[in-house]
C-alpha atoms as a PDB file:
ATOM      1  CA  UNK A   1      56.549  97.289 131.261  1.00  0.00           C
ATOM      2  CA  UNK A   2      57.590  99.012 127.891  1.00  0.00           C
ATOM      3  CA  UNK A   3      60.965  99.016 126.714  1.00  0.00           C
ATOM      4  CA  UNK A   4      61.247 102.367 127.469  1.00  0.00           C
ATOM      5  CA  UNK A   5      61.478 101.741 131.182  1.00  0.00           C
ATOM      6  CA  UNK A   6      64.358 101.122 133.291  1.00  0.00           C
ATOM      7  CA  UNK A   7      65.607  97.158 133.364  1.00  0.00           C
ATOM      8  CA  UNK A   8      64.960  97.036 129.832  1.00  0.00           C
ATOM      9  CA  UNK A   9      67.119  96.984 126.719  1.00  0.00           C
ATOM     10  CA  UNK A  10      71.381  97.154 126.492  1.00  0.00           C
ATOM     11  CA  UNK A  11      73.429  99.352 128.771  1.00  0.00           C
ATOM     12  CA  UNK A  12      75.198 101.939 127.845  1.00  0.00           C
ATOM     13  CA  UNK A  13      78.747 100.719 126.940  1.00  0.00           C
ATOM     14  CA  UNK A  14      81.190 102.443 129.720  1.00  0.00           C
ATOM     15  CA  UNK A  15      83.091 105.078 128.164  1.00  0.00           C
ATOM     16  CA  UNK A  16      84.980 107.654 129.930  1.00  0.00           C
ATOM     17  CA  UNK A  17      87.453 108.408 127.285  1.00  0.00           C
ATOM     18  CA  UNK A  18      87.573 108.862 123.537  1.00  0.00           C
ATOM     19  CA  UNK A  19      86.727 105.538 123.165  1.00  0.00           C
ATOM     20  CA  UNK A  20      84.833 102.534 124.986  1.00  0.00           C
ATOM     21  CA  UNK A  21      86.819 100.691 127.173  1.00  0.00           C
ATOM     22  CA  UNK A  22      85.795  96.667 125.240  1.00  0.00           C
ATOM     23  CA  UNK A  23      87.870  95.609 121.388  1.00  0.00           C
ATOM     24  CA  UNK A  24      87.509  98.176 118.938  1.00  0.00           C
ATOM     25  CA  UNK A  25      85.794  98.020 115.525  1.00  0.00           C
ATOM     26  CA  UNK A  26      87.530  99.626 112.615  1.00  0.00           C
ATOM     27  CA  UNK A  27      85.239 102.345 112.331  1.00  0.00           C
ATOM     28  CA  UNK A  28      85.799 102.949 116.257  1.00  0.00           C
ATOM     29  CA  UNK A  29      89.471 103.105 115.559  1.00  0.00           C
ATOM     30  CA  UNK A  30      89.127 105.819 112.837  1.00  0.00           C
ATOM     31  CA  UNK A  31      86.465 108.054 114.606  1.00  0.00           C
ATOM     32  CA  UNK A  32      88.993 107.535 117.573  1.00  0.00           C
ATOM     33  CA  UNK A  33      91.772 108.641 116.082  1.00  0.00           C
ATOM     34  CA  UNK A  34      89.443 112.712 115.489  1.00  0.00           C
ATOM     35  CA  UNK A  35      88.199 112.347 118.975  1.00  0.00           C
ATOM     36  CA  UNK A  36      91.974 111.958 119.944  1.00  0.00           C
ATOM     37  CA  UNK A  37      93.324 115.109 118.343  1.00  0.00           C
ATOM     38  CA  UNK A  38      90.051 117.740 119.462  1.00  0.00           C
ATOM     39  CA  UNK A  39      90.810 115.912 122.974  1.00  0.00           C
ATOM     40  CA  UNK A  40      94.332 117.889 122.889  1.00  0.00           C
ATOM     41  CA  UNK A  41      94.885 119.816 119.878  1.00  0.00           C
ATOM     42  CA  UNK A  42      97.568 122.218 121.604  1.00  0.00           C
ATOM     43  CA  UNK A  43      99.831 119.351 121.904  1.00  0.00           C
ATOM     44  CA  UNK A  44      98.796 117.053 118.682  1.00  0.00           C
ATOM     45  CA  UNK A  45      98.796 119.664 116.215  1.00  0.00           C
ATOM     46  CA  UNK A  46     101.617 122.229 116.736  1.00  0.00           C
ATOM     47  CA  UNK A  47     103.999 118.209 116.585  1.00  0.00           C
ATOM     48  CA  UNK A  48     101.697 117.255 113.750  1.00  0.00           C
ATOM     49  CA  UNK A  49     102.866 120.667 112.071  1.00  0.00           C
ATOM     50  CA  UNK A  50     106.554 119.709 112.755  1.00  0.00           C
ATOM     51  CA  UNK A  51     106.043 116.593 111.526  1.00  0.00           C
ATOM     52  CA  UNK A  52     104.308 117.962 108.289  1.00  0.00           C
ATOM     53  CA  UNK A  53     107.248 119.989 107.664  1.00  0.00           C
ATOM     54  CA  UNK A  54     109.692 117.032 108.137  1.00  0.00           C
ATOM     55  CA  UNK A  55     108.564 115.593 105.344  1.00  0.00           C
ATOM     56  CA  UNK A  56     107.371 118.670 102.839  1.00  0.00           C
ATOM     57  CA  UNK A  57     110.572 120.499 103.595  1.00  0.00           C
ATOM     58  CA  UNK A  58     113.240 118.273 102.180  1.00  0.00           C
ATOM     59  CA  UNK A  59     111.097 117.893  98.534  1.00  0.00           C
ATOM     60  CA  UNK A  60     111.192 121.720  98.482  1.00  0.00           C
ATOM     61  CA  UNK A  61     114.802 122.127  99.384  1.00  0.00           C
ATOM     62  CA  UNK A  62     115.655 119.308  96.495  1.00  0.00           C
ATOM     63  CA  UNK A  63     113.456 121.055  94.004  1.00  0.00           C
ATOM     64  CA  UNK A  64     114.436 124.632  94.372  1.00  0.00           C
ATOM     65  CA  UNK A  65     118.343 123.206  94.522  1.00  0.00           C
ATOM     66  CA  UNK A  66     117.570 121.552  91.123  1.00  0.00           C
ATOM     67  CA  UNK A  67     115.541 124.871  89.692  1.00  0.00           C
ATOM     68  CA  UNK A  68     112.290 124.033  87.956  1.00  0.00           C
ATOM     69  CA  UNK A  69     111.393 122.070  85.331  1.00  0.00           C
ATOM     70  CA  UNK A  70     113.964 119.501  86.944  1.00  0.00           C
ATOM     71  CA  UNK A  71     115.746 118.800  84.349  1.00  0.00           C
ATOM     72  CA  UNK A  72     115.625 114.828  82.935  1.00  0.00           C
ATOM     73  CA  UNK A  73     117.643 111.646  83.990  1.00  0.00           C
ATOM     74  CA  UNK A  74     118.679 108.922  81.882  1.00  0.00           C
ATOM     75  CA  UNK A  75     115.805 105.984  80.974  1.00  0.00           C
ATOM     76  CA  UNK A  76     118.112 103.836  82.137  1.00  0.00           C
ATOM     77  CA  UNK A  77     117.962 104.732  85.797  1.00  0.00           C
ATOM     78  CA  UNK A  78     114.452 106.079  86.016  1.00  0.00           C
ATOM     79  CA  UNK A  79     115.134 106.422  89.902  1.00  0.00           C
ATOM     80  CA  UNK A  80     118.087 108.093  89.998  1.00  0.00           C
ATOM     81  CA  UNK A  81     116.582 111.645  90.428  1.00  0.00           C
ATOM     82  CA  UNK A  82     114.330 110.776  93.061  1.00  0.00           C
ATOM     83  CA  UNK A  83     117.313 109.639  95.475  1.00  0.00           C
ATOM     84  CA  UNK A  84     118.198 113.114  96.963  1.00  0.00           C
ATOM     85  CA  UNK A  85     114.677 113.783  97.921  1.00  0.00           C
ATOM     86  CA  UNK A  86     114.036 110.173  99.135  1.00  0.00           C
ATOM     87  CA  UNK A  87     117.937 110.433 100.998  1.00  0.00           C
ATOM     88  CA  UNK A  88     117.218 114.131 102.710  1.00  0.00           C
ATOM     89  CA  UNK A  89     113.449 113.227 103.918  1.00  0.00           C
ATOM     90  CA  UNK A  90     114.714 109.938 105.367  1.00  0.00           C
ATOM     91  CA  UNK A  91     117.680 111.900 107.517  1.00  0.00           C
ATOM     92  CA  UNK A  92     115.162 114.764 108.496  1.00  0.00           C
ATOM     93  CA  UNK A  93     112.326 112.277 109.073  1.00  0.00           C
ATOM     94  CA  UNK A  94     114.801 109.913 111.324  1.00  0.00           C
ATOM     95  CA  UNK A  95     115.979 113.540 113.050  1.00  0.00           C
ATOM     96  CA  UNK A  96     111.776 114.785 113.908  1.00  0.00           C
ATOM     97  CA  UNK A  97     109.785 112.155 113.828  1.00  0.00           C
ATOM     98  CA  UNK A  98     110.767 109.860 117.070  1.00  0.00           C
ATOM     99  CA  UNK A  99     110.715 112.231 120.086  1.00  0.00           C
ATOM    100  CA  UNK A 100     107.463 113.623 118.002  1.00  0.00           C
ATOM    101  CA  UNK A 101     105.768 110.070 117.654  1.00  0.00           C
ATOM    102  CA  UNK A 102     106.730 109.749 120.931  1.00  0.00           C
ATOM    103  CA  UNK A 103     105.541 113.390 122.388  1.00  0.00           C
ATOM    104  CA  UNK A 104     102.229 112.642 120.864  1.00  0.00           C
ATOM    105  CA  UNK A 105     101.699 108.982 122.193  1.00  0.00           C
ATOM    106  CA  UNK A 106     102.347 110.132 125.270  1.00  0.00           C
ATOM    107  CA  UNK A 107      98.778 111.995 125.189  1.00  0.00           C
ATOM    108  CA  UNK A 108      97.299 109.245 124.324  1.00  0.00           C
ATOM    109  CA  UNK A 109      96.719 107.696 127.373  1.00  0.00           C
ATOM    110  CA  UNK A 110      95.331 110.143 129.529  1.00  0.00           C
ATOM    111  CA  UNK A 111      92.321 110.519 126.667  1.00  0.00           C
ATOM    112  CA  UNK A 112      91.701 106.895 126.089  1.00  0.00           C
ATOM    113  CA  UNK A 113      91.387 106.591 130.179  1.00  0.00           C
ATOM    114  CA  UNK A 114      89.361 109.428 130.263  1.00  0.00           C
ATOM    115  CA  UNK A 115      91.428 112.033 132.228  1.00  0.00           C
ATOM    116  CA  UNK A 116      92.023 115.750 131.349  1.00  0.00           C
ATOM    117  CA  UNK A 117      94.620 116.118 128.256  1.00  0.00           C
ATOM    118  CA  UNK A 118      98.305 116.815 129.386  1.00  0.00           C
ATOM    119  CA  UNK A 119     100.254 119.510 128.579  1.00  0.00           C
ATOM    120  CA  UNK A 120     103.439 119.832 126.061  1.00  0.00           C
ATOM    121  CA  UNK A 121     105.812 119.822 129.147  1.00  0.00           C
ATOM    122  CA  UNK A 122     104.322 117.204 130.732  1.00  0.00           C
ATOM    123  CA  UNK A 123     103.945 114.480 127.255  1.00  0.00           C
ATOM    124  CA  UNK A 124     107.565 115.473 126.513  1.00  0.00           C
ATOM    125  CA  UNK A 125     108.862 114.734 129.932  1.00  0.00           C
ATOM    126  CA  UNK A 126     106.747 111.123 129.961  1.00  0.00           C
ATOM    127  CA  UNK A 127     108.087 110.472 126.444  1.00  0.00           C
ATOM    128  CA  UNK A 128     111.915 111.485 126.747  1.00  0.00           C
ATOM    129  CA  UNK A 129     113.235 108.303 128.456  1.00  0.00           C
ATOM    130  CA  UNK A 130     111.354 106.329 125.162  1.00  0.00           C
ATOM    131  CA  UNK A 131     113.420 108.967 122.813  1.00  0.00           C
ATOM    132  CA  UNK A 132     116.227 106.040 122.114  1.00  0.00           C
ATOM    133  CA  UNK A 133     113.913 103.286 121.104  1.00  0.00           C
ATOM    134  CA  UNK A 134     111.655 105.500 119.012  1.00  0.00           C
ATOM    135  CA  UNK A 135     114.725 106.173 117.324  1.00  0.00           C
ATOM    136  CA  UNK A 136     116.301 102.532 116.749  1.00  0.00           C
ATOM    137  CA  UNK A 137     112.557 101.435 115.659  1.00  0.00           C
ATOM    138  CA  UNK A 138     112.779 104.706 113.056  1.00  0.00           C
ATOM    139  CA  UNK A 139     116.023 103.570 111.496  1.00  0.00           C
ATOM    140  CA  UNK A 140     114.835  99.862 111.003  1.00  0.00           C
ATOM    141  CA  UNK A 141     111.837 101.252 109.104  1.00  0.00           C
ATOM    142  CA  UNK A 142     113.119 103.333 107.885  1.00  0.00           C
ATOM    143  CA  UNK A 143     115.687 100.791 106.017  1.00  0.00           C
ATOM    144  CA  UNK A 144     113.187  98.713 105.252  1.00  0.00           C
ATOM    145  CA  UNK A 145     111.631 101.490 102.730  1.00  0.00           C
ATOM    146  CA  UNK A 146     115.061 101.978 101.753  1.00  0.00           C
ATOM    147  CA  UNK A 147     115.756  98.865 100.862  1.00  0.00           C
ATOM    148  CA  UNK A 148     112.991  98.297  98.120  1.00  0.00           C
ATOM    149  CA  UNK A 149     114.287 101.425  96.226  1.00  0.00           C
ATOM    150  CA  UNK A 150     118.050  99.845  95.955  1.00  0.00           C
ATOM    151  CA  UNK A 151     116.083  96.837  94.097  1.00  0.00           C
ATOM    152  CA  UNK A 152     114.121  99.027  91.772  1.00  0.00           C
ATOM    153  CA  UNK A 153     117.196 100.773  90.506  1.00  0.00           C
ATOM    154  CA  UNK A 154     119.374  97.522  90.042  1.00  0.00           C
ATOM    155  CA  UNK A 155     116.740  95.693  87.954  1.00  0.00           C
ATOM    156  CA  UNK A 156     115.650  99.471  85.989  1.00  0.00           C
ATOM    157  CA  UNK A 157     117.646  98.144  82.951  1.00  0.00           C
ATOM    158  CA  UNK A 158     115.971  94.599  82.978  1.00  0.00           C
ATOM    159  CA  UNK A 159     112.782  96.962  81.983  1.00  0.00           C
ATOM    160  CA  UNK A 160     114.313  98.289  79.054  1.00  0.00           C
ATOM    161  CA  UNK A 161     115.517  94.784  77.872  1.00  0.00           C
ATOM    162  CA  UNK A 162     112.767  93.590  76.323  1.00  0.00           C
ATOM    163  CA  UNK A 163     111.467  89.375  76.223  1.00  0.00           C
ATOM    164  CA  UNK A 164     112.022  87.219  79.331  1.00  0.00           C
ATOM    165  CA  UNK A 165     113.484  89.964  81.427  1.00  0.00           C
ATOM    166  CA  UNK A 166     111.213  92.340  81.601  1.00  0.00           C
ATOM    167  CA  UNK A 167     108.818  89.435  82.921  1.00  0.00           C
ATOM    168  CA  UNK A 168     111.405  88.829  85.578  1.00  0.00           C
ATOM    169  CA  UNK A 169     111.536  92.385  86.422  1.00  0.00           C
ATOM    170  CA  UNK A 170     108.074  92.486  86.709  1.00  0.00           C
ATOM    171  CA  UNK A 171     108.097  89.460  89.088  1.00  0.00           C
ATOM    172  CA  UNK A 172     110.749  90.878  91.190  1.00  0.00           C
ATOM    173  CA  UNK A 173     109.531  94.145  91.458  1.00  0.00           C
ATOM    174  CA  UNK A 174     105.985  92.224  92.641  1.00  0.00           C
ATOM    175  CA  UNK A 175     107.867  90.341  95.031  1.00  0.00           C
ATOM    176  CA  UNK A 176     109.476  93.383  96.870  1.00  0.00           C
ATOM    177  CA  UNK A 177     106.342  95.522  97.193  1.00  0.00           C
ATOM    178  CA  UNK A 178     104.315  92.109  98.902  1.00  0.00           C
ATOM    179  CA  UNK A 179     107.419  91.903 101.259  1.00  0.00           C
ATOM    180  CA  UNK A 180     107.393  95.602 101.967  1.00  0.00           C
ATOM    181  CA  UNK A 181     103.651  95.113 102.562  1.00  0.00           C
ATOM    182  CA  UNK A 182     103.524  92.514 104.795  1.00  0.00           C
ATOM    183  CA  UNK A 183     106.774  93.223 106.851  1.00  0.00           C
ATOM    184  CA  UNK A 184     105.387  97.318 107.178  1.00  0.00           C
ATOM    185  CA  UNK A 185     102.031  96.270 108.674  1.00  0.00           C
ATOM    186  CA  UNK A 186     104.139  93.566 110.964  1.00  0.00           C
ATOM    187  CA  UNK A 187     106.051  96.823 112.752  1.00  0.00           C
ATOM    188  CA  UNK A 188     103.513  99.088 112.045  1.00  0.00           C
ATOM    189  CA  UNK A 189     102.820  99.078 115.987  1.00  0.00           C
ATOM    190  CA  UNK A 190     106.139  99.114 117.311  1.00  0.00           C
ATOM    191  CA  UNK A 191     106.372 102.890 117.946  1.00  0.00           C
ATOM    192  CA  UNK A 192     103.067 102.749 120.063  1.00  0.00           C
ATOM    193  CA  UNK A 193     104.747  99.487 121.677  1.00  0.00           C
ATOM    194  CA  UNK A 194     108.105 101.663 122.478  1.00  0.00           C
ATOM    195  CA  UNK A 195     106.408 104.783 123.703  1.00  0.00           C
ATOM    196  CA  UNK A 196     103.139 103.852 125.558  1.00  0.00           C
ATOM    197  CA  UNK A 197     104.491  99.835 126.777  1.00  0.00           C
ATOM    198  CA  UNK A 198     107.671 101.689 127.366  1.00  0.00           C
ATOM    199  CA  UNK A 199     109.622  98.767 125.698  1.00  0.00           C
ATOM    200  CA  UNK A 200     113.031  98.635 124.445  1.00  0.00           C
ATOM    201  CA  UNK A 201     113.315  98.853 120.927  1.00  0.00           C
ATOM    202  CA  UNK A 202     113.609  94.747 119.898  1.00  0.00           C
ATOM    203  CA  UNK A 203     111.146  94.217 122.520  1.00  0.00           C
ATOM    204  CA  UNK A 204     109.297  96.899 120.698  1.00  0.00           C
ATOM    205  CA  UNK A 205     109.139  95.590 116.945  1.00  0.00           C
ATOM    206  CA  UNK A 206     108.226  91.718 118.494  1.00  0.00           C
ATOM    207  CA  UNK A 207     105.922  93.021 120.431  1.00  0.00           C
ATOM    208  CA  UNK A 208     104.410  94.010 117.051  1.00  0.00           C
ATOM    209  CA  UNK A 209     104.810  91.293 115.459  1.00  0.00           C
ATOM    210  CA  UNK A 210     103.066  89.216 118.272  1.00  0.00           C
ATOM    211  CA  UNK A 211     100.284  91.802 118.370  1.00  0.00           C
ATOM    212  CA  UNK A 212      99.682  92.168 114.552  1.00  0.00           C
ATOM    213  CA  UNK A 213      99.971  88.283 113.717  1.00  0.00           C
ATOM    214  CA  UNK A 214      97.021  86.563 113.572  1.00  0.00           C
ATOM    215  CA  UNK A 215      95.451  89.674 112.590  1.00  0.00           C
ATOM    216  CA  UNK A 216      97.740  90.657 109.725  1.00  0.00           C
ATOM    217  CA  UNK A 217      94.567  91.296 107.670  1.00  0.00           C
ATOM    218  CA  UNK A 218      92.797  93.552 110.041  1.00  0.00           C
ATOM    219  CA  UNK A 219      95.910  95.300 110.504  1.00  0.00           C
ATOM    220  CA  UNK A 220      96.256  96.177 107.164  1.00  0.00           C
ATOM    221  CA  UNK A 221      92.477  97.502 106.455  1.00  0.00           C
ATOM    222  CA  UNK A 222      92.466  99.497 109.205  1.00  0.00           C
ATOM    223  CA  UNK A 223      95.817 101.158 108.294  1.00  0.00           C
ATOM    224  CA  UNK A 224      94.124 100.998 104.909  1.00  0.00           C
ATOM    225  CA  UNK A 225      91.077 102.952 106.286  1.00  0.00           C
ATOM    226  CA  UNK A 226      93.141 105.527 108.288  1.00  0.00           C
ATOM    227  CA  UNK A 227      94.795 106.629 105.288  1.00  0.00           C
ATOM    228  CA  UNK A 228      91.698 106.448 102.749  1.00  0.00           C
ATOM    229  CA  UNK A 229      90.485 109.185 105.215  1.00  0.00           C
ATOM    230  CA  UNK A 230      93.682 111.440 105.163  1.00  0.00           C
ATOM    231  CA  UNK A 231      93.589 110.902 101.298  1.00  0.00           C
ATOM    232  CA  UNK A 232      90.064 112.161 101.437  1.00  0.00           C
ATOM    233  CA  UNK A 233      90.675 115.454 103.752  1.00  0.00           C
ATOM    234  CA  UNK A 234      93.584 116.239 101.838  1.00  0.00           C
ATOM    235  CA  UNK A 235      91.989 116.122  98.514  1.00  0.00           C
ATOM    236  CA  UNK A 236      88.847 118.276 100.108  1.00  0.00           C
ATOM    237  CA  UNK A 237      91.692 121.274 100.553  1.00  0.00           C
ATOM    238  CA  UNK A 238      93.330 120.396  97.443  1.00  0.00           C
ATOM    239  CA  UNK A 239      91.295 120.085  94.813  1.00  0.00           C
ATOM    240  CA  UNK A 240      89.336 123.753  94.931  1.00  0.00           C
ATOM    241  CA  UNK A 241      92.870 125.435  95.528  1.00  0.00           C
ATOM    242  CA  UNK A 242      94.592 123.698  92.693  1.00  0.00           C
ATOM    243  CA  UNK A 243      90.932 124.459  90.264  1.00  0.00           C
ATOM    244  CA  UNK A 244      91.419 128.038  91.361  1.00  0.00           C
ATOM    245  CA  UNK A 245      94.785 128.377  90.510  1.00  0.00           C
ATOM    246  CA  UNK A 246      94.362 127.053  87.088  1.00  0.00           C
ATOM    247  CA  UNK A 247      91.173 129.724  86.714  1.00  0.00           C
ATOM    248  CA  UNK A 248      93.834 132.552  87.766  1.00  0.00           C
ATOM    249  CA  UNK A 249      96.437 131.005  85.106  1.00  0.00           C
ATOM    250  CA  UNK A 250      94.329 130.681  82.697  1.00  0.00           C
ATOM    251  CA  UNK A 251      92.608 133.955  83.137  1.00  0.00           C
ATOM    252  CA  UNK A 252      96.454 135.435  83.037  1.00  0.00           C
ATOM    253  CA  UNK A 253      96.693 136.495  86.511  1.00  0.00           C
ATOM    254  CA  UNK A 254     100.300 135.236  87.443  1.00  0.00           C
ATOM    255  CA  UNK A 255      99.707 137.391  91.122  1.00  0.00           C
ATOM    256  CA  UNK A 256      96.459 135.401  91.804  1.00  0.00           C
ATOM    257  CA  UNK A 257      98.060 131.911  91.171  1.00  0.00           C
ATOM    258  CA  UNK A 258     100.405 132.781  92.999  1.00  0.00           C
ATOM    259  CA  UNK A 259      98.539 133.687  95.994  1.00  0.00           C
ATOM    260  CA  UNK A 260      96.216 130.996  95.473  1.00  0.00           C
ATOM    261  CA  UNK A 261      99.281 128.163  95.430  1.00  0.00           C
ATOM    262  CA  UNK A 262     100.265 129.719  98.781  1.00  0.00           C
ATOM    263  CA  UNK A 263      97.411 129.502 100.497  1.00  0.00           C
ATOM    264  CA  UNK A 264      96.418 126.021  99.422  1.00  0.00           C
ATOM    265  CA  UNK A 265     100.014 125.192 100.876  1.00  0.00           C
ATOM    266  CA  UNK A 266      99.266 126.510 103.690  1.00  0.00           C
ATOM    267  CA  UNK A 267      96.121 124.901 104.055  1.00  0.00           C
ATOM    268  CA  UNK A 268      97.649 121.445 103.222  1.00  0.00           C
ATOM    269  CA  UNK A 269      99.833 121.929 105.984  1.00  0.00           C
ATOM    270  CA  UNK A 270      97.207 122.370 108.418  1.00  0.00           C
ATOM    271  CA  UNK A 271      95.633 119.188 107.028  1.00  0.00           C
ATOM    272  CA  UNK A 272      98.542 117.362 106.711  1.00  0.00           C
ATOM    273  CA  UNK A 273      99.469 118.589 110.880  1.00  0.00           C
ATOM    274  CA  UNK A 274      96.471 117.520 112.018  1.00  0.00           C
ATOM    275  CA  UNK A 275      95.994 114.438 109.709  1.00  0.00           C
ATOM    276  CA  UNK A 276      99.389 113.272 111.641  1.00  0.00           C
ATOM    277  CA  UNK A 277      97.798 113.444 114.707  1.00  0.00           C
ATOM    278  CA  UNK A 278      94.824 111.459 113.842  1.00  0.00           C
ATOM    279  CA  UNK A 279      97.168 108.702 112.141  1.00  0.00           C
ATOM    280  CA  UNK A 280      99.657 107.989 115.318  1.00  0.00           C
ATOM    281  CA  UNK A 281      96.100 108.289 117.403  1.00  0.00           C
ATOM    282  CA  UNK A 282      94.753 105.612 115.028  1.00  0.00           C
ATOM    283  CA  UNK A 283      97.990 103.372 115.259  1.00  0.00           C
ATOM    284  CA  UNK A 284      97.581 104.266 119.014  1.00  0.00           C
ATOM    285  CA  UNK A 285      94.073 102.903 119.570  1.00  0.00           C
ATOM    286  CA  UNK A 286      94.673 100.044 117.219  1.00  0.00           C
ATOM    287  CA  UNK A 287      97.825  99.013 119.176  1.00  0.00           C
ATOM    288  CA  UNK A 288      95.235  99.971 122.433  1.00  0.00           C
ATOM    289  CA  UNK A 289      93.208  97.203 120.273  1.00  0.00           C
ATOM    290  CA  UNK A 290      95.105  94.375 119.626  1.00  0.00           C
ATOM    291  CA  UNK A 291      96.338  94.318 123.189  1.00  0.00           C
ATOM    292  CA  UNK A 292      92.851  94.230 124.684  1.00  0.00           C
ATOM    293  CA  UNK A 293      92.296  91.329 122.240  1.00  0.00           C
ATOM    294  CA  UNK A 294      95.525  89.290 123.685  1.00  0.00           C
ATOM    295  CA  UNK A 295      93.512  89.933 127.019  1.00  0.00           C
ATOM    296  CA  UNK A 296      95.321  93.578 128.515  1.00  0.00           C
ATOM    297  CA  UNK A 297      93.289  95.361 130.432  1.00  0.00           C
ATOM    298  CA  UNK A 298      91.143  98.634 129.186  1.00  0.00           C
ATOM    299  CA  UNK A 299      93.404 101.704 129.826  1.00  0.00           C
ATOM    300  CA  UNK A 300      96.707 100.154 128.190  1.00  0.00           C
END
């Protein structure tokens, strides 16, 4: 009997959805998280778009308020002109992004299972009742990247100290990016936890925590991965639009930068709406994941 006959050889891993229904590899997780927005790209990517804007919108308002060049802060508070953006994109991010982390989960399920992709109606109306602890998770995040800016501004003038200080400024500011580090990847699954487990918000971020420790490490390459390949498909848009706008500068066609800087931002958009999708996907399937490793069942 060859091995080209029936009997013989592995079979075929059962898959009905975007992904098999066994623990994911990392590379699994990321080529899950594209299969995930073609499987619905009327709902993924018009929320990725909002989403987008969320955060793009609030820099533009800040910059165009200050005029351009913005003009220069003092040394001794190097962060102090990077507080209204960081302020306005946390309040508009807190404002968008839950019921549209949410929305978007909530089409994760029938993909994964392998059913027919639900509408915008129908997502919305699954994820509504999740609305509240989508937004309580939001805020604690939220002040946890908050918090690590506070820091950097009290200890700016240790930097411009000189001797010891500047050592212990160097230390501290160390310290503060590890513990943002490690506590981010601990509640980097809480919003999948809220919206798909349907969890209250503290049963939410220690559901999290259970699910990420012991895999901290994983946890943190995979995030790592997902956004080494938004970096990548950004920079694939960004690079030729930003080479062609410096041609049409330097060539001294101020009409053709122009247009060239607006359609690269509108291209970065798109990337930047559908790179969304595929990162709450990817959070998705690795929070599908970990939970099939603590012995779930396939199909959340």
């Amino acid at each position: 009997m060859s091995t080209n006959e029936p009997g013989w050889g592995t079979p075929p891993e059962p898959q009905q959805g975007i992904v098999p229904a066994r623990p994911l590899g990392a590379g699994e997780i990321v080529s899950g998280g594209v299969r995930f927005v073609r499987a619905n790209p009327g709902v993924v990517l018009p929320l990725g778009l909002a989403a987008a804007l969320a955060f793009v919108l609030p820099q533009v308002l800040v910059v165009l308020g200050r005029g351009f060049p913005p003009p220069a802060t003092a040394p001794a508070d190097p962060l102090a002109g990077t507080l209204p953006e960081t302020l306005l994109a946390m309040v508009v991010a807190l404002a968008v992004l839950p019921p549209v982390t949410a929305t978007v989960l909530g089409t994760l399920l029938p993909v994964v299972q392998g059913r027919r992709g639900i509408r915008l109606a129908e997502a919305w109306a699954v994820a509504r009742p999740r609305f509240g602890a989508l937004y309580v998770v939001q805020i604690v995040v939220s002040m946890i990247g908050f918090v690590p800016l506070l820091i950097f501004s009290a200890i700016a003038p240790l930097w411009l100290s000189g001797g010891v200080r500047v050592f212990v400024a160097l230390l501290v500011t160390l310290a503060v990016y590890a513990a943002m580090v490690y506590v981010s990847v601990l509640l980097a699954l809480a919003p999948a936890a809220a919206a798909v487990e349907g969890l209250p918000w503290r049963d939410a971020l220690w559901r999290s925590v259970e699910l990420v420790r012991g895999s901290w490490w994983r946890c943190l390459g995979v995030q790592i991965l997902v956004a080494l390949s938004v970096a990548a498909a950004s920079l694939v848009v960004v690079v030729p639009a930003v080479l062609l706008g410096i041609g049409a500068a330097v060539a001294g066609s101020a009409g053709a930068a122009i247009a060239v800087a607006a359609v690269a931002g509108l291209l970065l958009l798109a990337v930047l709406a559908a790179a969304y999708g595929f990162s709450i996907g990817a959070v998705g399937l690795l929070h599908h994941d970990q939970r099939l490793r603590r012995g779930a069942t396939p199909g959340f």
